[in-house]
Protein backbone atom coordinates (compact mmCIF):
# COMPACT_ATOMS: atom_id res chain seq x y z
CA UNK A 1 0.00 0.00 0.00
CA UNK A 2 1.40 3.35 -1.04
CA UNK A 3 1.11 6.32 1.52
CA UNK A 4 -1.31 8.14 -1.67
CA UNK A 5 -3.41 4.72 -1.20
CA UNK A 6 -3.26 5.65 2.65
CA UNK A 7 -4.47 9.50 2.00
CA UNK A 8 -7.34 7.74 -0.06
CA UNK A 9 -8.27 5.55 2.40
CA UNK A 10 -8.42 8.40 5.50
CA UNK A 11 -10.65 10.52 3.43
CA UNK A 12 -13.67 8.41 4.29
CA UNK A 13 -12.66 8.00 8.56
CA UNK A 14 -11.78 11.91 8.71
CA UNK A 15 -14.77 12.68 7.41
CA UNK A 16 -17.00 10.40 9.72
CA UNK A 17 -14.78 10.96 12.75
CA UNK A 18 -15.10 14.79 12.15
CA UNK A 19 -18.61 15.02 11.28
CA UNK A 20 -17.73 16.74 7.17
CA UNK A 21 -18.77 15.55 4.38
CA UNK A 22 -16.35 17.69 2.70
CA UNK A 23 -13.02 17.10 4.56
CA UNK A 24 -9.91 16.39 2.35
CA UNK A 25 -7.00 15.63 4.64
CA UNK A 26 -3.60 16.78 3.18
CA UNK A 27 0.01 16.56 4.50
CA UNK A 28 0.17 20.20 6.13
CA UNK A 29 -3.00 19.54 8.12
CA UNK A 30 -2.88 19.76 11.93
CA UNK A 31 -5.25 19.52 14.49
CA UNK A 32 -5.29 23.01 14.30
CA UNK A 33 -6.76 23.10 10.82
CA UNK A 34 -9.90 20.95 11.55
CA UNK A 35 -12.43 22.83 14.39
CA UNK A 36 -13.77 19.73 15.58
CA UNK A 37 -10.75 18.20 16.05
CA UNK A 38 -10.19 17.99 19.86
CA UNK A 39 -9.30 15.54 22.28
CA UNK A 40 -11.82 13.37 21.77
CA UNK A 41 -12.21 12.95 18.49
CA UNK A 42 -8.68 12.48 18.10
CA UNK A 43 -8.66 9.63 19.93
CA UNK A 44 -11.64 8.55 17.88
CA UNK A 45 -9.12 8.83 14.61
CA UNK A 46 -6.47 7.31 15.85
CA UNK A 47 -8.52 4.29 17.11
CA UNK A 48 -10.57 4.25 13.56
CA UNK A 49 -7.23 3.93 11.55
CA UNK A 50 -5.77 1.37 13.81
CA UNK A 51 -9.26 -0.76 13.22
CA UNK A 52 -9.22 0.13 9.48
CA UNK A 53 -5.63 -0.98 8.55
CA UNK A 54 -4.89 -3.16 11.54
CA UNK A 55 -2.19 -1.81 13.06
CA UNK A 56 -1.76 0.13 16.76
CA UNK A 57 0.05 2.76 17.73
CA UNK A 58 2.21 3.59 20.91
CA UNK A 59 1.40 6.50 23.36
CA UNK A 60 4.48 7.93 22.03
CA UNK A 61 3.94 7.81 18.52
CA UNK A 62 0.57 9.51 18.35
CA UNK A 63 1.65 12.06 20.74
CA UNK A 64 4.79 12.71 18.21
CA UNK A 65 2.38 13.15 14.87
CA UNK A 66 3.07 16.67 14.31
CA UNK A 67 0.86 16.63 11.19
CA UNK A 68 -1.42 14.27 8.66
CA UNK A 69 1.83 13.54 6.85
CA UNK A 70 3.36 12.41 9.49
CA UNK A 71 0.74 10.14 10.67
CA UNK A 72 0.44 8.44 7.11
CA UNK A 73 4.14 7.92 7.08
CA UNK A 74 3.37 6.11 10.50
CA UNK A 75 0.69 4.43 9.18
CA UNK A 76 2.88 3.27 6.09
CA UNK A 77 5.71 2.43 8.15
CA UNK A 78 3.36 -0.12 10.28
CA UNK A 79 1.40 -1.68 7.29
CA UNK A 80 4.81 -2.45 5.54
CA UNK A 81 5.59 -4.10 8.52
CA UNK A 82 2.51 -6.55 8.97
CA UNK A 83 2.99 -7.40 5.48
């Protein structure tokens, strides 16, 4: 799976953890980019994408995404791994 494959596939959980239909996550994005993004639902996203590609993260590592990029090049790293 490439990391555009994992952008693809985030489109539909940002969307229905943030509550937009319209949502297009890109690299740059933050938390700070997305209103409804708080506390909660961030643990809500992090839990979807570990359910969706079956992976989990550590404490660490979601507390060290410093933006959507970041987290699909997590996500990446993880998938290539269970392969």
């Amino acid at each position: 799976m490439t990391e555009e494959q994992i952008f693809e596939s985030l489109t539909p959980i940002f969307r229905d953890v943030f509550d937009d239909d319209f949502l297009i996550p890109t690299p740059e994005m933050t938390a700070a980019d997305v209103p409804e993004w708080d506390s909660l639902s961030h643990i809500r996203l992090i839990v979807s994408v570990e359910q969706h590609f079956k992976i989990k993260f550590t404490t660490a590592e979601v507390s060290s995404f410093v933006n959507v990029d970041h987290f699909v090049r997590s996500i990446h790293t993880k998938v290539l791994a269970n392969d």
